[in-house]
C-alpha atoms as a PDB file:
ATOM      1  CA  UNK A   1     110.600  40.521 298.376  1.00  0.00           C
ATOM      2  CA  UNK A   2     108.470  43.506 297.478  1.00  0.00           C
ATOM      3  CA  UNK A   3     107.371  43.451 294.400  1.00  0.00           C
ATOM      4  CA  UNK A   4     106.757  46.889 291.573  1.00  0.00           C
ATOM      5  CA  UNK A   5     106.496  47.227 288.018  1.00  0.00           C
ATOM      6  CA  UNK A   6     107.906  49.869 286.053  1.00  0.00           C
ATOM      7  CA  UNK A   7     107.366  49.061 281.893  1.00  0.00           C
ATOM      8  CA  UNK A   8     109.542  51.759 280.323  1.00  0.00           C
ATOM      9  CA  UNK A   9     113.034  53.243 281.489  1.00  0.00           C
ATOM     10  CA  UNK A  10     111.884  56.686 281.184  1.00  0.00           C
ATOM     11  CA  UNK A  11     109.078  56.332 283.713  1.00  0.00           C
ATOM     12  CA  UNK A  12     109.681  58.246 286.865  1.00  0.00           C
ATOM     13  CA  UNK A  13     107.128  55.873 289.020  1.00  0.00           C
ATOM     14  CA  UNK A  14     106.335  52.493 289.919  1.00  0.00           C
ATOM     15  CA  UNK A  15     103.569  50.392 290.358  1.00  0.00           C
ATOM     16  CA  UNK A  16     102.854  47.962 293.522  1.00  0.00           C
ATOM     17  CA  UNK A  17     102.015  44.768 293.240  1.00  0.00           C
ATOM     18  CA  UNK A  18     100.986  44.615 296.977  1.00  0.00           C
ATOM     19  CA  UNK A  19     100.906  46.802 299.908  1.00  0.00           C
ATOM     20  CA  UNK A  20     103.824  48.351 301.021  1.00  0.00           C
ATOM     21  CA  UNK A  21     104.637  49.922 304.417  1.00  0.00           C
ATOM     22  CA  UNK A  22     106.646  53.364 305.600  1.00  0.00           C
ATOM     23  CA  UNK A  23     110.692  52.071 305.241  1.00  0.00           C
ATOM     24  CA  UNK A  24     110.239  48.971 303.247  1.00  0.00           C
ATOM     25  CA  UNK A  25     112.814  48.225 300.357  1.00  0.00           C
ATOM     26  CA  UNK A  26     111.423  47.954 296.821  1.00  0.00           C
ATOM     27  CA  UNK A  27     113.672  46.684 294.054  1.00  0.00           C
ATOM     28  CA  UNK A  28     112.726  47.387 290.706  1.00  0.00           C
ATOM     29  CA  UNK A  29     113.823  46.347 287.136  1.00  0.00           C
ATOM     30  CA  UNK A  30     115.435  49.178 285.088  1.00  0.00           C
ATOM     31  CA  UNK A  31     116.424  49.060 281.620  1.00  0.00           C
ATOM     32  CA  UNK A  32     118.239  45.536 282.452  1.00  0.00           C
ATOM     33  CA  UNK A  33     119.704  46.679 285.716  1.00  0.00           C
ATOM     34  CA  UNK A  34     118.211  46.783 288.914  1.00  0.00           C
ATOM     35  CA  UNK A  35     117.182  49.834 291.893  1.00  0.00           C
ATOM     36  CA  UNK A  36     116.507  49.782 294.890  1.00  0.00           C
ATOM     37  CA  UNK A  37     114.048  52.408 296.569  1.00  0.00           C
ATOM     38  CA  UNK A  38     113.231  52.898 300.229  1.00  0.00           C
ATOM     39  CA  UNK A  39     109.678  53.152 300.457  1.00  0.00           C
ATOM     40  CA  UNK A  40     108.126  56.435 302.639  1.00  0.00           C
ATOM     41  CA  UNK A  41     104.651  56.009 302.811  1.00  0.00           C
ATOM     42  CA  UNK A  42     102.272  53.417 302.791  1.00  0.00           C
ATOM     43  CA  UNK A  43     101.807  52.888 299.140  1.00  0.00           C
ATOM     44  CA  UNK A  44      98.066  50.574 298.613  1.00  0.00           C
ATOM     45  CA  UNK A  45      98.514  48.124 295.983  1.00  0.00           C
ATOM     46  CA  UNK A  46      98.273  49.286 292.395  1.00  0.00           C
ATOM     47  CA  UNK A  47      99.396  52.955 293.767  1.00  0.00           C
ATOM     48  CA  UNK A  48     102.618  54.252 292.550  1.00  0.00           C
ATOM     49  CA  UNK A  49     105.755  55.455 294.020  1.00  0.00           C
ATOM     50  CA  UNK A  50     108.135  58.044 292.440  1.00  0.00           C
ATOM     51  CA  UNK A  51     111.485  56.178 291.568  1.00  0.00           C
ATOM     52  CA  UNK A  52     113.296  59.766 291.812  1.00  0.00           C
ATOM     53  CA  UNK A  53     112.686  63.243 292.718  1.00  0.00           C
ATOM     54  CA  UNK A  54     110.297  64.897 291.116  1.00  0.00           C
ATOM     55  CA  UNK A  55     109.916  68.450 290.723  1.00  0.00           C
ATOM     56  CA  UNK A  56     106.778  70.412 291.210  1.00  0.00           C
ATOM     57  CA  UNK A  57     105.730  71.026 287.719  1.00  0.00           C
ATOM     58  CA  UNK A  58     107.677  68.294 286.218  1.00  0.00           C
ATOM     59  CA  UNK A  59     105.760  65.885 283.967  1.00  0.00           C
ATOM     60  CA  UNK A  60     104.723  62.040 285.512  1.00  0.00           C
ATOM     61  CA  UNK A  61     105.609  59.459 283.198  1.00  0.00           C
ATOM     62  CA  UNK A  62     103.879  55.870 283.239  1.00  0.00           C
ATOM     63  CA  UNK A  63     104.131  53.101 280.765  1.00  0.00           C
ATOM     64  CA  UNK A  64     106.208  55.317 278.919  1.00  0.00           C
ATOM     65  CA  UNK A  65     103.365  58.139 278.597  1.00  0.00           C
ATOM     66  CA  UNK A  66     102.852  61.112 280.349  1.00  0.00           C
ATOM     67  CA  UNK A  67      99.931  60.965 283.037  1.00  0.00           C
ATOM     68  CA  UNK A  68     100.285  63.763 284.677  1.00  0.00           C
ATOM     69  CA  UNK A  69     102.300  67.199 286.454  1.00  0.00           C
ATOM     70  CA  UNK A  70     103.327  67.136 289.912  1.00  0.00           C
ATOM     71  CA  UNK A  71     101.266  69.400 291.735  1.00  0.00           C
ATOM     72  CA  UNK A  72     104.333  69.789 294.229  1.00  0.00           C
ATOM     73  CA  UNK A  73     107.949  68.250 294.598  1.00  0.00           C
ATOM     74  CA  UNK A  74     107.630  64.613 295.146  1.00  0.00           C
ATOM     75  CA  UNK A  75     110.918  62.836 296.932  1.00  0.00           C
ATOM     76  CA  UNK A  76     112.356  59.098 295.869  1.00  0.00           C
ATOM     77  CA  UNK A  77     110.173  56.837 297.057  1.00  0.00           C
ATOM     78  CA  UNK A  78     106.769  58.753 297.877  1.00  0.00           C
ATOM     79  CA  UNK A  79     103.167  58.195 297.067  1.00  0.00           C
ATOM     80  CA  UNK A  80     102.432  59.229 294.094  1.00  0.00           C
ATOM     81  CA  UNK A  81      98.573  59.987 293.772  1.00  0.00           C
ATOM     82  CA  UNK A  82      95.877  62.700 293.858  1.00  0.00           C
ATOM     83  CA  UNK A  83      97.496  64.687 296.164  1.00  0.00           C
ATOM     84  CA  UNK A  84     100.564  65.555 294.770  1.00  0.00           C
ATOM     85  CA  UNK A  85      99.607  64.954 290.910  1.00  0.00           C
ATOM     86  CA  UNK A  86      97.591  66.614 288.436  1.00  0.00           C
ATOM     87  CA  UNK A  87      96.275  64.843 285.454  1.00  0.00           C
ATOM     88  CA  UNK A  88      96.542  65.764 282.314  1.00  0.00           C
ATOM     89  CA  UNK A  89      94.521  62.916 280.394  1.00  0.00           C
ATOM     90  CA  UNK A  90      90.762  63.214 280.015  1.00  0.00           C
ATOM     91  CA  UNK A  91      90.483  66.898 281.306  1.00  0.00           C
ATOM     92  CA  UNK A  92      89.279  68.602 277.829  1.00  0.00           C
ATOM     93  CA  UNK A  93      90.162  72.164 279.883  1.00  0.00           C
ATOM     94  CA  UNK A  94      93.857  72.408 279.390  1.00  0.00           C
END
């Protein structure tokens, strides 16, 4: 089984522990129940995945923080990096 870590229940991604392919089935642990999430994209390990639709604009939550704003709407289950997330920690301009 495919393995991801989310730490707190309002996080709306989730870490890989491994590589995941296009289609696979993640289940993760949330807030003492269980999810399961197909997978759309490769996701590399340590990469997240969003764990439900996320508007553009909408703030990224990870470990329970906020670590970004989605540059664009993200869909269950998509790569969540870079390309479709701007960070908001570190910048000093905003």
């Amino acid at each position: 089984m495919t393995k991801a870590i989310v730490m707190k229940p309002a996080d709306n991604v989730a870490t890989v522990v491994e590589d995941v392919s296009p289609g696979t089935e993640v289940t993760i642990a949330v807030a003492g129940g269980s999810q399961m999430i197909r997978v759309l994209e490769k996701i590399a390990f340590g990469h997240k995945f969003a764990t439900r639709d996320i508007k553009k604009d909408e703030k990224i939550k990870k470990y329970g923080e906020v670590i970004g704003v989605a540059s664009r709407d993200i869909k269950t289950g998509q790569h969540v990096h870079v390309h479709n997330l701007e960070s908001t920690r570190g910048r000093g301009d905003k």
